[in-house]
Protein backbone atom coordinates (compact mmCIF):
# COMPACT_ATOMS: atom_id res chain seq x y z
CA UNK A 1 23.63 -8.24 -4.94
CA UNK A 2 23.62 -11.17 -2.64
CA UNK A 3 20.19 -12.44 -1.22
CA UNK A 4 19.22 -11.19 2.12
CA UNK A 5 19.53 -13.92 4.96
CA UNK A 6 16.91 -14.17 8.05
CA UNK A 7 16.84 -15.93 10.86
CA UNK A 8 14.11 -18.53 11.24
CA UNK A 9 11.97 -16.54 13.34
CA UNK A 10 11.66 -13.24 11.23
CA UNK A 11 11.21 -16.58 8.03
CA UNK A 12 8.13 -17.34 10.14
CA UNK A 13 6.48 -13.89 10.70
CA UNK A 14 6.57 -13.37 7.06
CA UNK A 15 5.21 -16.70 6.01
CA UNK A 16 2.11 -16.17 8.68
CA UNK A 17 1.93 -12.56 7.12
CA UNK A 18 1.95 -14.02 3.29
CA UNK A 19 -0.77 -16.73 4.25
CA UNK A 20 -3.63 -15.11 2.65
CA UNK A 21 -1.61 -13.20 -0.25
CA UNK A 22 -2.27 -14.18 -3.90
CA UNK A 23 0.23 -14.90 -6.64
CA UNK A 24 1.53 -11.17 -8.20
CA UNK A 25 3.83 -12.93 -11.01
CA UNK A 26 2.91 -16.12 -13.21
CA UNK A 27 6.22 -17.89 -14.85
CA UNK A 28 5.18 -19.24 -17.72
CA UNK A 29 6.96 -22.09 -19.52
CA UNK A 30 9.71 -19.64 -20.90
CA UNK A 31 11.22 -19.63 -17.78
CA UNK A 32 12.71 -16.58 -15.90
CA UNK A 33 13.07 -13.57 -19.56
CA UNK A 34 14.29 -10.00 -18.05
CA UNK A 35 10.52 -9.03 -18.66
CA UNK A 36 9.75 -11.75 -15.70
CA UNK A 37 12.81 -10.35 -13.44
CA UNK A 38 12.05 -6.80 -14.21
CA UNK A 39 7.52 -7.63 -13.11
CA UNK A 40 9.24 -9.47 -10.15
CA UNK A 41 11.51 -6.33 -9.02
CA UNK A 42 8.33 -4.08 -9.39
CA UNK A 43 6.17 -6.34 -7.16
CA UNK A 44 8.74 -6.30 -4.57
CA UNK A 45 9.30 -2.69 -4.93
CA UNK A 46 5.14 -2.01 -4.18
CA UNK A 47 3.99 -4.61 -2.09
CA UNK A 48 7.47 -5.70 -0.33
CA UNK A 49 5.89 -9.33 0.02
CA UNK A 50 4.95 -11.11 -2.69
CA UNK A 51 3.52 -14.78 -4.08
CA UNK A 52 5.43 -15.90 -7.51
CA UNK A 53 3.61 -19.09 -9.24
CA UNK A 54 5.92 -20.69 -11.36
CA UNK A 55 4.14 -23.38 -14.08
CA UNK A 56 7.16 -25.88 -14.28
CA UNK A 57 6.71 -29.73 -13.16
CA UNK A 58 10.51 -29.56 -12.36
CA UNK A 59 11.61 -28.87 -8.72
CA UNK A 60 14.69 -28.49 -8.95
CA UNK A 61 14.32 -25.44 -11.64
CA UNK A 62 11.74 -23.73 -9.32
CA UNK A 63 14.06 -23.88 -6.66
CA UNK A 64 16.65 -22.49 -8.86
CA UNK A 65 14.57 -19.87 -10.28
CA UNK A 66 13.96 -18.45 -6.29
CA UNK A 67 17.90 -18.71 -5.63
CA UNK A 68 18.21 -16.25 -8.82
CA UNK A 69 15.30 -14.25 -7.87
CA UNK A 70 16.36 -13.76 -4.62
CA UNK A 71 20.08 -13.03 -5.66
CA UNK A 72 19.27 -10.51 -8.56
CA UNK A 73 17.02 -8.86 -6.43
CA UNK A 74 18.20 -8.22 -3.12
CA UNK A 75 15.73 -10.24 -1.95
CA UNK A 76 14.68 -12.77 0.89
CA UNK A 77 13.61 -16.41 -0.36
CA UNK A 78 10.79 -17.07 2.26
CA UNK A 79 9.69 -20.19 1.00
CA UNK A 80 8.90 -22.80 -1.75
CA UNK A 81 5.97 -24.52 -1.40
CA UNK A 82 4.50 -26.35 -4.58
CA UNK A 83 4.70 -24.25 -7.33
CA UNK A 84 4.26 -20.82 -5.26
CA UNK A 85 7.57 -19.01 -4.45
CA UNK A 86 7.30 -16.91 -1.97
CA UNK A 87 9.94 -13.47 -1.66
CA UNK A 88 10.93 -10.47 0.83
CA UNK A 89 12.34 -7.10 0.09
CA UNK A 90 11.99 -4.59 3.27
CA UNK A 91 10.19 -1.45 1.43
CA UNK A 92 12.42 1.91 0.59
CA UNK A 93 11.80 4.97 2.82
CA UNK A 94 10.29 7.90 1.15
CA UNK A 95 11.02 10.99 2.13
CA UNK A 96 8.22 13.12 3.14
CA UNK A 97 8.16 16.82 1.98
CA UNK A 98 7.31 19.03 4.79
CA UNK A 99 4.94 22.08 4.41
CA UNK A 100 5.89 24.95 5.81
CA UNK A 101 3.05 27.65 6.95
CA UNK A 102 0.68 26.38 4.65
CA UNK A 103 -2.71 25.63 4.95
CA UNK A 104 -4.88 22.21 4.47
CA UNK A 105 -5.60 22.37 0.53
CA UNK A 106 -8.76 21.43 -0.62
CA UNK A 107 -9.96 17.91 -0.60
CA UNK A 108 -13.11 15.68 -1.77
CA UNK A 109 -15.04 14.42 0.51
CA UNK A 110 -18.25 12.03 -0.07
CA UNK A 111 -21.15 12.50 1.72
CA UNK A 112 -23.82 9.33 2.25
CA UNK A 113 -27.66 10.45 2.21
CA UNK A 114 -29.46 7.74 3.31
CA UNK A 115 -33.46 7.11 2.42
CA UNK A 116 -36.23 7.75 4.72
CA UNK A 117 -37.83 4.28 4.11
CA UNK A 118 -34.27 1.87 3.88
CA UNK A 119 -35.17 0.52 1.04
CA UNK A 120 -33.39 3.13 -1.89
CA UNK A 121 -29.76 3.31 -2.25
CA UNK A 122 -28.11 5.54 -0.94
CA UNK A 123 -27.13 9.18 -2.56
CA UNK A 124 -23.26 9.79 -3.08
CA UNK A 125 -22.48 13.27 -3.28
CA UNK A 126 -18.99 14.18 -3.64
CA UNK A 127 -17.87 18.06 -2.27
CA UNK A 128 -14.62 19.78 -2.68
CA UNK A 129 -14.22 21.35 0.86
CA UNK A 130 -11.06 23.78 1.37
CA UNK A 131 -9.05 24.80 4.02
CA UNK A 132 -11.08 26.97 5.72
CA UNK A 133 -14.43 24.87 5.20
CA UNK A 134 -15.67 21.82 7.82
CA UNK A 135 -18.57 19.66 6.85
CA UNK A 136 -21.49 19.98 9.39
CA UNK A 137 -23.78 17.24 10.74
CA UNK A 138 -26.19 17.56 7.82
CA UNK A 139 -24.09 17.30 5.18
CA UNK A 140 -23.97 20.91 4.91
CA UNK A 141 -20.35 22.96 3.65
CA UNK A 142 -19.89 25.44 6.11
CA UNK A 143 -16.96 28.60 6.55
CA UNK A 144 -14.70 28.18 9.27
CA UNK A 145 -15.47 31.36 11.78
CA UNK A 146 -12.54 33.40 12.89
CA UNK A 147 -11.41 33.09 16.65
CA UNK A 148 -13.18 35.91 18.61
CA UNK A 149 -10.51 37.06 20.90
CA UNK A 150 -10.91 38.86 24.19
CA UNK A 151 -11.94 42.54 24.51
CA UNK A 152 -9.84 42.70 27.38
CA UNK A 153 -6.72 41.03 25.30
CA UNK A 154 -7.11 44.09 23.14
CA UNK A 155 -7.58 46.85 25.20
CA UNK A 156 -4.06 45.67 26.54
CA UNK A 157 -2.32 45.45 23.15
């Protein structure tokens, strides 16, 4: 799989957009084992952007080990900078399942009660609310009503 190529624009959004990432992957000093390839595919695979620090004095094999990266993995070599590597993989589309006439399931929602005088934590309470339940202003579960419908709606029905 050959490495994907960008144009020096797109290089620079991702750079700006990687600025404050941290390394995923440490190379060690056994270079670039299947075990590092295979960490450095998952990475890519969750996070789509990722920092690689590689612990090798020798510039010429770090810049070899991101031409390999990026080859094996379909990937975009960003940059090299140092010792940090830095690669691009656009993220896989998931298909979403669609629900079909069903209802919102139940769900857990935490409720915050603060203290009177500020200075206690506050209590987490944590309440399973279903489909047909809202939480009220107080905290409080309460039953969705059914909709009252017209009288004159029906009369005519």
């Amino acid at each position: 799989m050959p490495a994907i190529e960008l144009t020096p624009a797109q290089r620079k959004e991702q750079r700006s957009a990687a600025h404050h990432l941290d390394p995923v992957v440490l190379i060690g000093g056994d270079g670039l084992t299947p075990a590092v390839i295979k960490e450095v595919d998952l990475a890519l695979s969750s996070h789509g952007l990722i920092k690689v620090r590689v612990f090798s004095d020798d510039r010429a094999a770090r810049e070899g080990m991101l031409a390999k990266l990026a080859h094996d993995l379909n990937a975009a070599p960003i940059q090299h900078i140092g010792k940090l590597l830095l690669l691009w993989r656009p993220p896989v589309e998931k298909e979403k399942a669609e629900r079909e006439g069903r209802m919102a399931g139940p769900k857990v929602v935490k409720i915050l009660k603060f203290s009177k005088s500020g200075n206690h934590r506050p209590q987490v309470k944590k309440i399973t609310v279903l489909g047909n339940q809202r939480i009220a202003a107080g905290g409080q579960v309460k039953r969705a009503h059914k909709r009252v419908t017209s009288v004159k709606k029906t009369q005519t029905d």
